[in-house]
Protein backbone atom coordinates (compact mmCIF):
# COMPACT_ATOMS: atom_id res chain seq x y z
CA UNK A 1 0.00 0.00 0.00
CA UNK A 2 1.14 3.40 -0.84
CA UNK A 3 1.64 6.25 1.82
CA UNK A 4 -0.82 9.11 1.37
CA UNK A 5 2.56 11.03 0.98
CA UNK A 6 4.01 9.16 -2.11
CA UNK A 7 -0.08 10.06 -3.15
CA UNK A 8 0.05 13.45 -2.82
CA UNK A 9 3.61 14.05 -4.16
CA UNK A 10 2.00 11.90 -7.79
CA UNK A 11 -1.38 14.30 -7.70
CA UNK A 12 1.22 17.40 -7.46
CA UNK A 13 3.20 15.94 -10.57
CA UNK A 14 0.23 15.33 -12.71
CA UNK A 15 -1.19 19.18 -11.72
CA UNK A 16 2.31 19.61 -13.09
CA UNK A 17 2.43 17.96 -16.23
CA UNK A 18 -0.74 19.21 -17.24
CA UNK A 19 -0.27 22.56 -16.68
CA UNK A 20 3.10 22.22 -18.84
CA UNK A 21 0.87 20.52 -21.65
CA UNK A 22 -1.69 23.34 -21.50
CA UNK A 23 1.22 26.13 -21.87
CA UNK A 24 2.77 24.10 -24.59
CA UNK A 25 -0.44 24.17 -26.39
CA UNK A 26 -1.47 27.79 -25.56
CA UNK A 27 2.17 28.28 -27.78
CA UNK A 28 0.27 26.49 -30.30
CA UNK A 29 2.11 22.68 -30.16
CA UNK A 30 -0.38 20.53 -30.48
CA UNK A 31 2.75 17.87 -29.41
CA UNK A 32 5.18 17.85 -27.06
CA UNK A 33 8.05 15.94 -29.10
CA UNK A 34 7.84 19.27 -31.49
CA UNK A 35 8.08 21.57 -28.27
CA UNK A 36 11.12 19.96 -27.19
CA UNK A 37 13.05 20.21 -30.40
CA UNK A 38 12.19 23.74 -30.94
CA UNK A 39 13.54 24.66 -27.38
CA UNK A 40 16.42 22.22 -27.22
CA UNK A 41 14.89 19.64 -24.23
CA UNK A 42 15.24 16.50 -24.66
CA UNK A 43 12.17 15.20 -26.29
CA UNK A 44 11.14 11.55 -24.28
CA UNK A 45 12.09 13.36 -21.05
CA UNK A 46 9.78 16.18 -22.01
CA UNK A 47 6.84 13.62 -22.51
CA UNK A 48 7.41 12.09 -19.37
CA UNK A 49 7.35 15.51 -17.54
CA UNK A 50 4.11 16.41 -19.38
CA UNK A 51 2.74 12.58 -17.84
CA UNK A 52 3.89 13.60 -14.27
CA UNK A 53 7.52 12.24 -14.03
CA UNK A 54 9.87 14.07 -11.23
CA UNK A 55 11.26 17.15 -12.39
CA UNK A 56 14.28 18.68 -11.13
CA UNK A 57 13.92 22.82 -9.88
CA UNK A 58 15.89 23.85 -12.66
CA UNK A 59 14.58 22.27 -15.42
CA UNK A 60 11.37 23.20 -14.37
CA UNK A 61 12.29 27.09 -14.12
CA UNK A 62 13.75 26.69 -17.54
CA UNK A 63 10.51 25.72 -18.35
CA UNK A 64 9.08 28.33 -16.62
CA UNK A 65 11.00 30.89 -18.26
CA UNK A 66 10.43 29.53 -21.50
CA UNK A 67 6.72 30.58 -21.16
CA UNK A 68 7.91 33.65 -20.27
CA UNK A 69 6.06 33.59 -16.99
CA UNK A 70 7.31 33.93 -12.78
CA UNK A 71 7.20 31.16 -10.78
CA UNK A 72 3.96 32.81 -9.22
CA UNK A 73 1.90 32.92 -12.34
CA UNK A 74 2.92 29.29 -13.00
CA UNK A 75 1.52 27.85 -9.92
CA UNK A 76 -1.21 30.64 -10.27
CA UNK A 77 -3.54 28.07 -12.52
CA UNK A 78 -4.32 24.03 -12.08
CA UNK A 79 -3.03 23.83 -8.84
CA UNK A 80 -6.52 23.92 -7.15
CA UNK A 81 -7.79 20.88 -5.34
């Protein structure tokens, strides 16, 4: 049985990946291996990200920066419960 801990930390990384699709689509990607090429990210880790795989605090302010947004404004949508 999984803790409610390991739970929580998966729901957080799928809020995550989906809010990285939706920004990647509001660019006007309608896929992620396309995404990653243009901005030099390695395109399977990308996907994974985008699925809710761990992401590292840098590559996710990368990310963040790509979209031209602050860290607030990022967190600022699909992070409801």
């Amino acid at each position: 049985m999984k803790s409610s801990a390991v739970i929580e930390d998966k729901k957080y990384l799928e809020k995550l990946g989906n809010r990285l699709k939706s920004l990647r689509k509001l660019k006007g990607f309608t896929n992620y291996e396309q995404f990653a090429y243009t901005y030099e990210i390695g395109r399977a880790q990308y996907g994974r990200y985008e699925n809710g795989a761990n992401i590292s605090i840098k590559t996710l302010i990368k990310l963040i920066e790509i979209h031209g947004l602050t860290i607030t404004e990022f967190f600022s949508e699909g992070f409801d419960d």
